[in-house]
C-alpha atoms as a PDB file:
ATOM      1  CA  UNK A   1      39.619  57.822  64.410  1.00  0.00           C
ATOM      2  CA  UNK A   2      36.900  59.162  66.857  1.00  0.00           C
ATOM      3  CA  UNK A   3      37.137  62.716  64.551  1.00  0.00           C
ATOM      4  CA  UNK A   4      36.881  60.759  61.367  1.00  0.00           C
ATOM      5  CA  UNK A   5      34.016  58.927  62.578  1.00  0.00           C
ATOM      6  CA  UNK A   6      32.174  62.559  63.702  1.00  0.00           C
ATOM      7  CA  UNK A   7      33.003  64.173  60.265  1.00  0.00           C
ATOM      8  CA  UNK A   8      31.792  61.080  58.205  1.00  0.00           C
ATOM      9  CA  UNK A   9      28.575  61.377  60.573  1.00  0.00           C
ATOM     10  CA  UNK A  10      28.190  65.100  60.078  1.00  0.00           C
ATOM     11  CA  UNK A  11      28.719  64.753  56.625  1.00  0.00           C
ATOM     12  CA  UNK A  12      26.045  62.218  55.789  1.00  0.00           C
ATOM     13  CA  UNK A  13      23.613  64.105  58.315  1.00  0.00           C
ATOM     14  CA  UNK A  14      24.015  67.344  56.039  1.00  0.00           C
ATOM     15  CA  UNK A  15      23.234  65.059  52.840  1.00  0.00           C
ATOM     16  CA  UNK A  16      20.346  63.744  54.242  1.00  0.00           C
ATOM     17  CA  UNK A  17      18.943  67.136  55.322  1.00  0.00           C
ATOM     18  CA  UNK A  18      20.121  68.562  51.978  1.00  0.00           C
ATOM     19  CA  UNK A  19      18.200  65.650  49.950  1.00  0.00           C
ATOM     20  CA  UNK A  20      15.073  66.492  52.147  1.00  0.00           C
ATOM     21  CA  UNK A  21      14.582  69.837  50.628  1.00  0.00           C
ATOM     22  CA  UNK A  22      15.190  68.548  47.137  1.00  0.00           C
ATOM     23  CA  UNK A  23      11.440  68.179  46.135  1.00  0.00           C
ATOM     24  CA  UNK A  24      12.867  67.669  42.532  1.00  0.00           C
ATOM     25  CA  UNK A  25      14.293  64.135  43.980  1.00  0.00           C
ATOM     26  CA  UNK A  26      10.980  63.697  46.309  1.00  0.00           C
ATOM     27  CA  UNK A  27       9.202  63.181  42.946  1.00  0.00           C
ATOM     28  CA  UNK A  28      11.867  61.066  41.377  1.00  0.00           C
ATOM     29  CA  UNK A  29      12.283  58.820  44.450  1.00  0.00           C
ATOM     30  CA  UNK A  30       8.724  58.558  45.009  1.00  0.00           C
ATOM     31  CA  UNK A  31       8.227  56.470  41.658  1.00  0.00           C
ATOM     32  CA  UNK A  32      10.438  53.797  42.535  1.00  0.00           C
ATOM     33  CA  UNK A  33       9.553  50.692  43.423  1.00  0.00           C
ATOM     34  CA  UNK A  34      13.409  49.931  45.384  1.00  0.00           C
ATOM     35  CA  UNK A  35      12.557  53.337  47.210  1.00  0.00           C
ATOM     36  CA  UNK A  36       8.811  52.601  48.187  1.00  0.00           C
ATOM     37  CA  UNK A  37      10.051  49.330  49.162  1.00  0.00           C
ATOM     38  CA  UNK A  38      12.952  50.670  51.197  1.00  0.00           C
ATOM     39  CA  UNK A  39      10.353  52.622  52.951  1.00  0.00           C
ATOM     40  CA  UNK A  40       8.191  50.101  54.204  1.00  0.00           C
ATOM     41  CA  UNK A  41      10.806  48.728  56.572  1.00  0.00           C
ATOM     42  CA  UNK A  42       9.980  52.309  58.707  1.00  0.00           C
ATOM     43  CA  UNK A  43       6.463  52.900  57.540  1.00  0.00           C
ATOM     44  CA  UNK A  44       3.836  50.287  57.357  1.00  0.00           C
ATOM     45  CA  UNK A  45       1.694  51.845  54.496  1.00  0.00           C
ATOM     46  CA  UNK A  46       0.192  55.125  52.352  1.00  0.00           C
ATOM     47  CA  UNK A  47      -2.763  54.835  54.403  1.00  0.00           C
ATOM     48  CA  UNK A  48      -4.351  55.179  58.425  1.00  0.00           C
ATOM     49  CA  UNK A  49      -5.837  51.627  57.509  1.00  0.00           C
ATOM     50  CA  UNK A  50      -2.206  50.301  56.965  1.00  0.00           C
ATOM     51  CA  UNK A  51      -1.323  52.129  60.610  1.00  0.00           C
ATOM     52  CA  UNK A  52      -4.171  50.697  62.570  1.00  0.00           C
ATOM     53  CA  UNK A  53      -3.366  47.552  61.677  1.00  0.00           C
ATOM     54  CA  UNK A  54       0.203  47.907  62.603  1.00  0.00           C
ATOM     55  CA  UNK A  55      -0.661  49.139  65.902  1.00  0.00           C
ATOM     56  CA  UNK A  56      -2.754  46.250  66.383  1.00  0.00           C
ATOM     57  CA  UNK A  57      -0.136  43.846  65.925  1.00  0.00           C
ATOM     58  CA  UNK A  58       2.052  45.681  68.659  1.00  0.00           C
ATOM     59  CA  UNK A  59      -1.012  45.231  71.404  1.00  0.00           C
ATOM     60  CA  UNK A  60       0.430  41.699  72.146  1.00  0.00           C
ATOM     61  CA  UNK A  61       3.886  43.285  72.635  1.00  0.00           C
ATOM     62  CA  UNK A  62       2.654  45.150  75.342  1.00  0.00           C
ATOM     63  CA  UNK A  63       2.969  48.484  73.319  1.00  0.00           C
ATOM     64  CA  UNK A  64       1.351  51.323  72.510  1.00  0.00           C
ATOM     65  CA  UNK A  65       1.419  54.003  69.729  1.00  0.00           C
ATOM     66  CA  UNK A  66       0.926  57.282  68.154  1.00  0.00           C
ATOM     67  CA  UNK A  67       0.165  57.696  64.692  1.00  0.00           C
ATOM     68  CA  UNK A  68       0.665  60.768  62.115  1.00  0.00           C
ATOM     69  CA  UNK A  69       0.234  61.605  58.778  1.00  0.00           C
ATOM     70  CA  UNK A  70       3.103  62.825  56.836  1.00  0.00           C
ATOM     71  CA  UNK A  71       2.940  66.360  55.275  1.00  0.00           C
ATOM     72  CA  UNK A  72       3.547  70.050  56.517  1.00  0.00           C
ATOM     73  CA  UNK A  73       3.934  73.366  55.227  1.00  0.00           C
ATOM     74  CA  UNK A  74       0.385  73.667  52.848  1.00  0.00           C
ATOM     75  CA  UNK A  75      -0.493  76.724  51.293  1.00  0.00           C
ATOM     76  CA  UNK A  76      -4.383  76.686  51.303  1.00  0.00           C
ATOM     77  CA  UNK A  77      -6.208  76.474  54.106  1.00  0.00           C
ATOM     78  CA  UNK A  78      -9.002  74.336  52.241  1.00  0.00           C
ATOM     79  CA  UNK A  79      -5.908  71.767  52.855  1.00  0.00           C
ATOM     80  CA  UNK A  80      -5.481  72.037  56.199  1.00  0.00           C
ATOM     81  CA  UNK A  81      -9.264  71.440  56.877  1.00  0.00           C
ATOM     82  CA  UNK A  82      -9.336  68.306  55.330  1.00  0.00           C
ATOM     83  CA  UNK A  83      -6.160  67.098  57.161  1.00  0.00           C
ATOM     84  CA  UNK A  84      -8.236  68.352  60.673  1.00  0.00           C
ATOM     85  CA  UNK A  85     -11.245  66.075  59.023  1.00  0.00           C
ATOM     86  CA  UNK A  86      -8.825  63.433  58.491  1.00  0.00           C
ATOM     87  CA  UNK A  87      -7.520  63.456  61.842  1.00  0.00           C
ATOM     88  CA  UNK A  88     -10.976  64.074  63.415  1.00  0.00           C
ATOM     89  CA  UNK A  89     -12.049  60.674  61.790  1.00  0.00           C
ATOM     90  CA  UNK A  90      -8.755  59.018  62.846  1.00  0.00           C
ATOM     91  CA  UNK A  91      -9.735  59.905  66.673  1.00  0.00           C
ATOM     92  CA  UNK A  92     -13.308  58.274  65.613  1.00  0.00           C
ATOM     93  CA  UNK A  93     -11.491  55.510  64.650  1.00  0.00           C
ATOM     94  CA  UNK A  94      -9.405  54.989  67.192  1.00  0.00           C
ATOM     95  CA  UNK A  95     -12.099  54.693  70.056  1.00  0.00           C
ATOM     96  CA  UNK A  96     -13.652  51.480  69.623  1.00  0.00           C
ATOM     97  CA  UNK A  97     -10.676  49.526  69.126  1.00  0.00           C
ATOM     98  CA  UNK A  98      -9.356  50.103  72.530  1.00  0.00           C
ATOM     99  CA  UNK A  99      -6.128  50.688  71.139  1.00  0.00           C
ATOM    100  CA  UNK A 100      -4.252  53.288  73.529  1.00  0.00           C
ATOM    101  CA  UNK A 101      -2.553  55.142  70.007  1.00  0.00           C
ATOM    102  CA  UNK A 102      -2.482  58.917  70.260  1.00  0.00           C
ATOM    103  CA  UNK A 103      -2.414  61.432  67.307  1.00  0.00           C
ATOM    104  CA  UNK A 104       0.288  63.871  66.342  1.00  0.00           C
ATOM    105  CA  UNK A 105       0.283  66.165  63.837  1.00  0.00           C
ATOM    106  CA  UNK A 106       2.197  68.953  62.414  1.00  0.00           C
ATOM    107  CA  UNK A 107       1.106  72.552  62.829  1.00  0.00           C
ATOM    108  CA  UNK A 108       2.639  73.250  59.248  1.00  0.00           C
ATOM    109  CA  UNK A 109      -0.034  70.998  57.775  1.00  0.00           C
ATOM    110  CA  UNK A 110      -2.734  72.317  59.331  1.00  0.00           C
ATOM    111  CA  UNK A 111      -2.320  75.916  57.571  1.00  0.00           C
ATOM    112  CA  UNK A 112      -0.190  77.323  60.490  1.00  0.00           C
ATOM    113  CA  UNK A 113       1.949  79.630  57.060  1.00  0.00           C
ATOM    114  CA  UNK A 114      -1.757  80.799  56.169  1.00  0.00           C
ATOM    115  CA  UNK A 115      -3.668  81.143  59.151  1.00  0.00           C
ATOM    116  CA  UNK A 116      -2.907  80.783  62.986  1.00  0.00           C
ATOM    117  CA  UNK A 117      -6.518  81.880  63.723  1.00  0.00           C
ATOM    118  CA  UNK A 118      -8.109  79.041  61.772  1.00  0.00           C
ATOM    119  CA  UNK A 119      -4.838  76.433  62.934  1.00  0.00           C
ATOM    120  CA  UNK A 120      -5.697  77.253  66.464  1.00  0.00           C
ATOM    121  CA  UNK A 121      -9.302  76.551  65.842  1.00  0.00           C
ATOM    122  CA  UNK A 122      -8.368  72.737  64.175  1.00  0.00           C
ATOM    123  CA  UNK A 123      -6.101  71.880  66.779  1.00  0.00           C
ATOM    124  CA  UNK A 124      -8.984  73.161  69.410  1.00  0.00           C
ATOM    125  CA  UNK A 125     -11.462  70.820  67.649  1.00  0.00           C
ATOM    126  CA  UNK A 126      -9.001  67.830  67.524  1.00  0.00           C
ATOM    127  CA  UNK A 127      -8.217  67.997  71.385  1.00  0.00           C
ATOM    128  CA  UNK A 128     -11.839  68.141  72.042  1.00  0.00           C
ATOM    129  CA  UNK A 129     -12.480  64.942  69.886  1.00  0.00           C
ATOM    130  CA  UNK A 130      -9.365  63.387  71.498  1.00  0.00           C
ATOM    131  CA  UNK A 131     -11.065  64.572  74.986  1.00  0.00           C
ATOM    132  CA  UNK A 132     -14.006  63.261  74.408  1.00  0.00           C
ATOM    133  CA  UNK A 133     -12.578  59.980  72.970  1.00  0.00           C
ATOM    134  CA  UNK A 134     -10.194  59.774  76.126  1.00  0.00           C
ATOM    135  CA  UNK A 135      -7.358  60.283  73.793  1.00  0.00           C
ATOM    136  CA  UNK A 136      -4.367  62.262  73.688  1.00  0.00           C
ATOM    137  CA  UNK A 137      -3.238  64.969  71.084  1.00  0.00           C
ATOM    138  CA  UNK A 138       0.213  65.709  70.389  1.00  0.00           C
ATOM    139  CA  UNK A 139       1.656  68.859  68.613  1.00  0.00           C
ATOM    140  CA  UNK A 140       5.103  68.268  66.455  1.00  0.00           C
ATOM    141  CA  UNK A 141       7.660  70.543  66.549  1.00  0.00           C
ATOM    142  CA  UNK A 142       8.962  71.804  63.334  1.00  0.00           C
ATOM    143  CA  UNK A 143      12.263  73.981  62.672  1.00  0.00           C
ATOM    144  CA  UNK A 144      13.351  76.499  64.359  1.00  0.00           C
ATOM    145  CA  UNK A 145      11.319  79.264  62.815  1.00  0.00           C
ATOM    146  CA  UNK A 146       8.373  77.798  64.070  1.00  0.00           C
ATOM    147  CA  UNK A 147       9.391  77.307  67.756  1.00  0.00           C
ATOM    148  CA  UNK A 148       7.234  80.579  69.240  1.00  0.00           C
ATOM    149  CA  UNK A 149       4.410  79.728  67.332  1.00  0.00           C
ATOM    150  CA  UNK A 150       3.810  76.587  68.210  1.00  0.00           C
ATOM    151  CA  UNK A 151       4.834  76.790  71.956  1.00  0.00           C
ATOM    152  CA  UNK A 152       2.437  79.786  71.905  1.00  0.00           C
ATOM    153  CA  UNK A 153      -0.447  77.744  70.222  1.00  0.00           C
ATOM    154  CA  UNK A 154       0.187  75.111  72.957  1.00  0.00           C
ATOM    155  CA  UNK A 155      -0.072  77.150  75.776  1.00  0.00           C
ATOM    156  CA  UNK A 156      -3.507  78.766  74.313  1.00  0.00           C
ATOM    157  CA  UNK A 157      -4.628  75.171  73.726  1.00  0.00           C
ATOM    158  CA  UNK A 158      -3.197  73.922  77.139  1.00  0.00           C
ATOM    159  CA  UNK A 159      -5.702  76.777  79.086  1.00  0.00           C
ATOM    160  CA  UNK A 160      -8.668  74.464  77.547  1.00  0.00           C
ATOM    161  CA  UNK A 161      -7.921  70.954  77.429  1.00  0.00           C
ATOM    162  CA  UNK A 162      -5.054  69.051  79.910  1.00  0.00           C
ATOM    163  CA  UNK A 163      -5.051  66.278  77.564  1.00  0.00           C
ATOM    164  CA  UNK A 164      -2.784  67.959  74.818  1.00  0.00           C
ATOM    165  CA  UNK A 165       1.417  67.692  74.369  1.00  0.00           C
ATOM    166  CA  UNK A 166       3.943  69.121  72.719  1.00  0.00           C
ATOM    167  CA  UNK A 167       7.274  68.275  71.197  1.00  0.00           C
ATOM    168  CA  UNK A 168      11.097  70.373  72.273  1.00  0.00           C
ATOM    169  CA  UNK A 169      14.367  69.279  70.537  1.00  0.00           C
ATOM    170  CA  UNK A 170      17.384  68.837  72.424  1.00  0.00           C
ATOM    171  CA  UNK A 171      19.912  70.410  69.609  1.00  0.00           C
ATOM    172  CA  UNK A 172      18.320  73.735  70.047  1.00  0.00           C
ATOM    173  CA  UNK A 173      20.228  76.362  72.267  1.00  0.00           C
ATOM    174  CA  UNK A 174      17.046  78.133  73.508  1.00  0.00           C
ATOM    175  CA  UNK A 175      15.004  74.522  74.476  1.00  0.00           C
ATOM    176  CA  UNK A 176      16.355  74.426  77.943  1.00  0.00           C
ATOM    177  CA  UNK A 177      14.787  77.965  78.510  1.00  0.00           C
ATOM    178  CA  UNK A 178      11.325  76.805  76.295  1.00  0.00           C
ATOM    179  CA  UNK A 179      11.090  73.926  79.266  1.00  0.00           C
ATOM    180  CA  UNK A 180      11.203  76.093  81.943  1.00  0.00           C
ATOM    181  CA  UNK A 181       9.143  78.609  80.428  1.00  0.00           C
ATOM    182  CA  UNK A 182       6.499  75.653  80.348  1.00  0.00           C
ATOM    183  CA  UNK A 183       6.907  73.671  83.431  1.00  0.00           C
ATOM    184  CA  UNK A 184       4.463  76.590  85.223  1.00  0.00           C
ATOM    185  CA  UNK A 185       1.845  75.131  83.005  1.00  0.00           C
ATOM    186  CA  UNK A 186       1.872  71.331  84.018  1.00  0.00           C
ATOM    187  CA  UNK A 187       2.897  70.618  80.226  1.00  0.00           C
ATOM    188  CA  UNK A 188       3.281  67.061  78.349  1.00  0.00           C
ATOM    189  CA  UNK A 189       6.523  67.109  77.151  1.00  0.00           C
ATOM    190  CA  UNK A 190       7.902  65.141  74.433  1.00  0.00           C
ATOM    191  CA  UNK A 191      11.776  65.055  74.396  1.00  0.00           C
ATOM    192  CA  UNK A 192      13.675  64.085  70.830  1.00  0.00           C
ATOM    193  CA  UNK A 193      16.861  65.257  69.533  1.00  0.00           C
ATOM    194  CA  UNK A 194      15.913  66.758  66.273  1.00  0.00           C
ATOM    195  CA  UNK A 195      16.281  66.515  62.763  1.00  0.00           C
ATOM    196  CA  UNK A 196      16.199  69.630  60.489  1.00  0.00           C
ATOM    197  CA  UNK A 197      18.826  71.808  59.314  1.00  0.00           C
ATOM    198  CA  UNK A 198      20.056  74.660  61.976  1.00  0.00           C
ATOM    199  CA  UNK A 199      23.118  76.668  61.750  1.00  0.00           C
ATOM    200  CA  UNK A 200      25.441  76.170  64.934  1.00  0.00           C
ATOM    201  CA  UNK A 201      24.195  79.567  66.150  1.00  0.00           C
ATOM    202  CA  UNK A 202      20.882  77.971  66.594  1.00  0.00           C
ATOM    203  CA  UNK A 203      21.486  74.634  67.513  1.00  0.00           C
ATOM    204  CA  UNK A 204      24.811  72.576  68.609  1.00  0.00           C
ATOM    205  CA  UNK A 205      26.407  70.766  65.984  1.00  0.00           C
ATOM    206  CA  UNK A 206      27.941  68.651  67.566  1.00  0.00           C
ATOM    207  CA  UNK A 207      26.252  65.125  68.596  1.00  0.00           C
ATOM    208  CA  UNK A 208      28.166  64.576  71.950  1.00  0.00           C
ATOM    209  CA  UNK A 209      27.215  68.124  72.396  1.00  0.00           C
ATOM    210  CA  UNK A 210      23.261  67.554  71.853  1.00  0.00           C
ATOM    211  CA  UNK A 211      23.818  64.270  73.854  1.00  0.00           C
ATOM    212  CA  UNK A 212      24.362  65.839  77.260  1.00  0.00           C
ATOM    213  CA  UNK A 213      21.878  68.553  76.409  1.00  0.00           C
ATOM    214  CA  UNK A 214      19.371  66.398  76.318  1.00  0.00           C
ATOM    215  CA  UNK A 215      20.478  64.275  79.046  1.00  0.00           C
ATOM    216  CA  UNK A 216      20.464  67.346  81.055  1.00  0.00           C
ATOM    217  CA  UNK A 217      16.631  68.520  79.646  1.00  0.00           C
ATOM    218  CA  UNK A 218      15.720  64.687  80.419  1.00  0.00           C
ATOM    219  CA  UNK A 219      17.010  65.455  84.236  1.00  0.00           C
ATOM    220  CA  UNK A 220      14.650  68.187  84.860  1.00  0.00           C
ATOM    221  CA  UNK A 221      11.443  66.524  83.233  1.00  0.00           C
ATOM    222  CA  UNK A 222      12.357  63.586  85.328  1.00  0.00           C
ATOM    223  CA  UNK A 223      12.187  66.095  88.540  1.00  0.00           C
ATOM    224  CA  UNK A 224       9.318  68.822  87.454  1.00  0.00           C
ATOM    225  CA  UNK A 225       7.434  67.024  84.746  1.00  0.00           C
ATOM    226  CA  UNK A 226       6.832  63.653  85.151  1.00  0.00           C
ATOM    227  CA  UNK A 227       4.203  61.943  87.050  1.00  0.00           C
ATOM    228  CA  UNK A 228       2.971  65.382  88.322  1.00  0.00           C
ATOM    229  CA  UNK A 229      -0.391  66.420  87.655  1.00  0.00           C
ATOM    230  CA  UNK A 230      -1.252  63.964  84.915  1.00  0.00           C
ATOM    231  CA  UNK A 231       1.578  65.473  83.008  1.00  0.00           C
ATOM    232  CA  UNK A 232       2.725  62.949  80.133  1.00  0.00           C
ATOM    233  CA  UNK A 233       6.887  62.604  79.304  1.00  0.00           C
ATOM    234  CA  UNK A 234       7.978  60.701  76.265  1.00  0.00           C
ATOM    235  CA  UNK A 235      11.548  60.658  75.337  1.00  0.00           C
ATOM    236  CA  UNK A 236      12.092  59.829  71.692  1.00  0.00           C
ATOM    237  CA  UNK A 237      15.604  58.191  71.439  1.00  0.00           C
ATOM    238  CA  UNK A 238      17.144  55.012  69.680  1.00  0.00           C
ATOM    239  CA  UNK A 239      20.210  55.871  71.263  1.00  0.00           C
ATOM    240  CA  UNK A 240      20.148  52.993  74.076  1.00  0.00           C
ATOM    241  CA  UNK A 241      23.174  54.465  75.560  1.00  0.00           C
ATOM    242  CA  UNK A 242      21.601  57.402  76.333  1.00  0.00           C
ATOM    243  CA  UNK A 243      18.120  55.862  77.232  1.00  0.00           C
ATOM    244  CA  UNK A 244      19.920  53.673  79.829  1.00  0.00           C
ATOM    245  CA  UNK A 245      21.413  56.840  81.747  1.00  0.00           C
ATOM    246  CA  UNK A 246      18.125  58.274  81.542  1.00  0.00           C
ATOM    247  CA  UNK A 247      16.614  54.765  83.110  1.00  0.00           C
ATOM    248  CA  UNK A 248      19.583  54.886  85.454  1.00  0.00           C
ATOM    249  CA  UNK A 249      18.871  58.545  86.330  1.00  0.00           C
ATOM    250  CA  UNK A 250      15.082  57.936  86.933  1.00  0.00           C
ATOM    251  CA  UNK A 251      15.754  54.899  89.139  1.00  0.00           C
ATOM    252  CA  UNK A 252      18.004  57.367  91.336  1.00  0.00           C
ATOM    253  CA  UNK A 253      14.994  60.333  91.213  1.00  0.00           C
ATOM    254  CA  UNK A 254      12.930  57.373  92.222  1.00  0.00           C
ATOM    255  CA  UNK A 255      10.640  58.195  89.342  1.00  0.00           C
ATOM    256  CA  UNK A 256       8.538  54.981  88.713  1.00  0.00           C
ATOM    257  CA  UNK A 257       8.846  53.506  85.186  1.00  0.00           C
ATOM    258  CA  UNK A 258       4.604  54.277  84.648  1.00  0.00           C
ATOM    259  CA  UNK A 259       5.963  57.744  84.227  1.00  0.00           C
ATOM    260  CA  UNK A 260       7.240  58.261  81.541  1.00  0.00           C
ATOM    261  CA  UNK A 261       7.391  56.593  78.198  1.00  0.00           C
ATOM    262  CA  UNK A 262      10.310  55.664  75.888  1.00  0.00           C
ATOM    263  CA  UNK A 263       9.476  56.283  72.281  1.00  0.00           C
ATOM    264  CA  UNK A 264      10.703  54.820  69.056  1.00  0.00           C
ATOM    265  CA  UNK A 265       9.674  54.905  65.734  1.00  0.00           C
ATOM    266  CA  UNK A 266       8.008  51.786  63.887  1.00  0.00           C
ATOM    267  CA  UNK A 267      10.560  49.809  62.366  1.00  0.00           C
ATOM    268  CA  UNK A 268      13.699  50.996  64.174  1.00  0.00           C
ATOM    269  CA  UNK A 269      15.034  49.006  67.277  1.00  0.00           C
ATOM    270  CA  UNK A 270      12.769  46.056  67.740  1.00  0.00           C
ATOM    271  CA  UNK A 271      14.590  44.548  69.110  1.00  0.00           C
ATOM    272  CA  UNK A 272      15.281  47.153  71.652  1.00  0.00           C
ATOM    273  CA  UNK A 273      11.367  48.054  72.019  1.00  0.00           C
ATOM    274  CA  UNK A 274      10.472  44.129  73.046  1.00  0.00           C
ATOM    275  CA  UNK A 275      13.037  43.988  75.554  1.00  0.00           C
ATOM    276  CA  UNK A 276      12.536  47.462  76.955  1.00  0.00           C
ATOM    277  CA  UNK A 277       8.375  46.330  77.090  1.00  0.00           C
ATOM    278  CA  UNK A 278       9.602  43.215  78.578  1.00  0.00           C
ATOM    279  CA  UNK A 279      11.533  44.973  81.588  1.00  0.00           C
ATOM    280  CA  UNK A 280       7.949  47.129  81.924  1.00  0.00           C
ATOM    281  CA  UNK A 281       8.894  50.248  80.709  1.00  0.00           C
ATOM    282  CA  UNK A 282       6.026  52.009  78.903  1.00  0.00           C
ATOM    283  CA  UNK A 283       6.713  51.797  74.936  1.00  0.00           C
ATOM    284  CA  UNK A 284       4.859  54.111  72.469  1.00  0.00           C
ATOM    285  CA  UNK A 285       5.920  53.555  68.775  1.00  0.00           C
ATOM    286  CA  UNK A 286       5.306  56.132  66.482  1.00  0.00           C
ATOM    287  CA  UNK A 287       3.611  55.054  63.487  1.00  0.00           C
ATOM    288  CA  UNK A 288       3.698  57.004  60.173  1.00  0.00           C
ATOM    289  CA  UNK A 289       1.593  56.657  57.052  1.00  0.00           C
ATOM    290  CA  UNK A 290       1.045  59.184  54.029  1.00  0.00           C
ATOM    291  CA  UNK A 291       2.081  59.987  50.442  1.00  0.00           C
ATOM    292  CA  UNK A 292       4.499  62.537  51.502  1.00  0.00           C
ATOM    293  CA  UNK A 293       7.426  60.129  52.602  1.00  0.00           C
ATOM    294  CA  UNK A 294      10.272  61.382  51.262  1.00  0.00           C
ATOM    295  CA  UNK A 295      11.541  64.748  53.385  1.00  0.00           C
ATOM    296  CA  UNK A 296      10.523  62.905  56.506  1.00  0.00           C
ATOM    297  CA  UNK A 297      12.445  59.645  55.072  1.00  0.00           C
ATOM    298  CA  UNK A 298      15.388  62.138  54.563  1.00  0.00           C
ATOM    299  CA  UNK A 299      15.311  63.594  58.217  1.00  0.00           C
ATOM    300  CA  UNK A 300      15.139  60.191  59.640  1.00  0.00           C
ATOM    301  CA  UNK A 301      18.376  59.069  57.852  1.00  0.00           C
ATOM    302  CA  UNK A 302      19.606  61.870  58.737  1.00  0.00           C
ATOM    303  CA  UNK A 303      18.837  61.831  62.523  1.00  0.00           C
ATOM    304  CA  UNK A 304      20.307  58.382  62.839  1.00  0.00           C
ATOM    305  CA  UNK A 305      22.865  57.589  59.539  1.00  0.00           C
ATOM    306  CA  UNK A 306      22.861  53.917  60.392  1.00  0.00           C
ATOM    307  CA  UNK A 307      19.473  53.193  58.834  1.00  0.00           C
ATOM    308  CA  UNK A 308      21.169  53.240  55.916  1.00  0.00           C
ATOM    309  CA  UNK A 309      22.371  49.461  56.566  1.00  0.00           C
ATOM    310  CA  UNK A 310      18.525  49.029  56.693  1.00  0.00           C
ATOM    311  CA  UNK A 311      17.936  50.845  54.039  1.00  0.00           C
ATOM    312  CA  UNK A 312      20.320  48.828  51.673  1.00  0.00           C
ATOM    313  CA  UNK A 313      19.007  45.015  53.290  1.00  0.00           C
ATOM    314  CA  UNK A 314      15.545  46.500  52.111  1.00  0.00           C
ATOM    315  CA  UNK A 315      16.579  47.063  48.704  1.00  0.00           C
ATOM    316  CA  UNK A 316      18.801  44.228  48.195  1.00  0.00           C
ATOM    317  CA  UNK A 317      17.870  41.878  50.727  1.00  0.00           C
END
């Protein structure tokens, strides 16, 4: 039963992943209502006005956020300008609210396939506005392919500005050697599984397998990351099994829970997030907005295949 259970899970992961690279049934899925509706249960709106307010209403819950806009991989770099102007005005934004909601973005959509020169330069002008703003910036990690690019933008930005993170993926083979590569640094590390389509030579295929690897990466930011040197750790997991060993873990480390974060994505787990705020854990939700839903849609399915049950409620519920 327990192989069944693995295939049927492996099998609907590689649909998912397979469906986010069909940009053929992006554009069909994008003009229906049941799908844009479906949506809405993990993203509050199209627009940063729809994700301000959202993060508003998760103040009282003792919570705070991060918010991105969907898209990556643009071909002109006129594009990713006006995505660093968009951002640039979200950090305006975000200042006199006194919400505590960071920024991540993707180095894809900021022209990293055109230019790194000119990406390097947006992503130095956004941590400077963050800086300035007493904000934080977060880089995304993308697939694999982009791994030593963006660790190697990161550590350029790092030299200049402290207040600047950047995402590793458990399922990769080579992250445990990426984290100790950047523990020298005093890096902010954010910790998630992963969700894009690796062969097995890349990453490890199977889930108990990317379980324990990131148990085991979660171990050593516990010991050399967090808590030291302003250094920021988020781990990004709905698995509450797995959160409560790392809990468990940093209560044995004695690693106070103002350390480190748990982070979830808006809409997933509420449950979960309000009791894990209520025990005083530190809760960032990560709040998405943007036109380009669908591949990120995909990839979230696919990280975790029972959203579907959500998914179906929302369309028939």
């Amino acid at each position: 039963m327990r192989r069944f259970k693995s295939a049927r899970r492996l099998l609907m992961r590689l649909f998912f992943l397979w469906a986010s690279r069909q940009r053929w049934l992006g554009e069909q899925m994008t003009r229906r209502s049941f799908a844009r509706r479906a949506v809405l249960r993990f993203m509050p709106g199209a627009d940063v006005d729809s994700a301000l307010a959202a993060a508003q209403t998760l103040r009282p819950r003792r919570m705070s956020t991060v918010l991105t806009q969907l898209g990556e991989n643009i071909t002109q770099l006129s594009e990713g300008k006006a995505v660093a102007d968009h951002y640039l005005s979200v950090l305006s934004r975000i200042s006199p609210t006194g919400l505590d909601a960071h920024v991540s973005v993707k180095l894809t959509q900021l022209g990293l396939d055109v230019s790194r020169e000119e990406t390097l330069a947006f992503v130095l002008g956004l941590a400077k506005r963050a800086a300035d703003g007493g904000n934080f910036l977060w880089i995304d990690m993308e697939d694999s392919s982009y791994v030593d690019a963006t660790l190697d933008l990161y550590r350029k930005v790092r030299q200049e500005y402290a207040n600047v993170g950047v995402c590793i993926q458990a399922y990769l083979r080579r992250t445990a050697r990426d984290l100790e590569s950047l523990i020298p640094i005093g890096p902010s590390i954010r910790l998630v599984k992963g969700a894009y389509s690796e062969t097995s030579a890349v990453a490890f295929p199977d889930k108990r397998d990317v379980d324990e690897e990131y148990f085991k990466l979660a171990r050593t930011l516990l010991q050399s990351v967090a808590g030291k040197n302003g250094s920021r750790v988020g781990f990004g997991t709905h698995d509450m099994k797995l959160g409560s060993r790392i809990q468990q873990l940093a209560e044995e480390l004695k690693v106070s829970r103002d350390a480190y974060e748990v982070q979830m994505l808006y809409g997933i787990g509420r449950a979960d997030q309000d009791r894990l705020a209520n025990e005083g854990y530190r809760v960032r939700v990560l709040i998405s907005y943007g036109a380009y839903w669908f591949p990120w849609y995909m990839r979230r399915l696919a990280e975790r295949p029972a959203n579907v049950w959500f998914v179906i409620k929302s369309m028939f519920g």
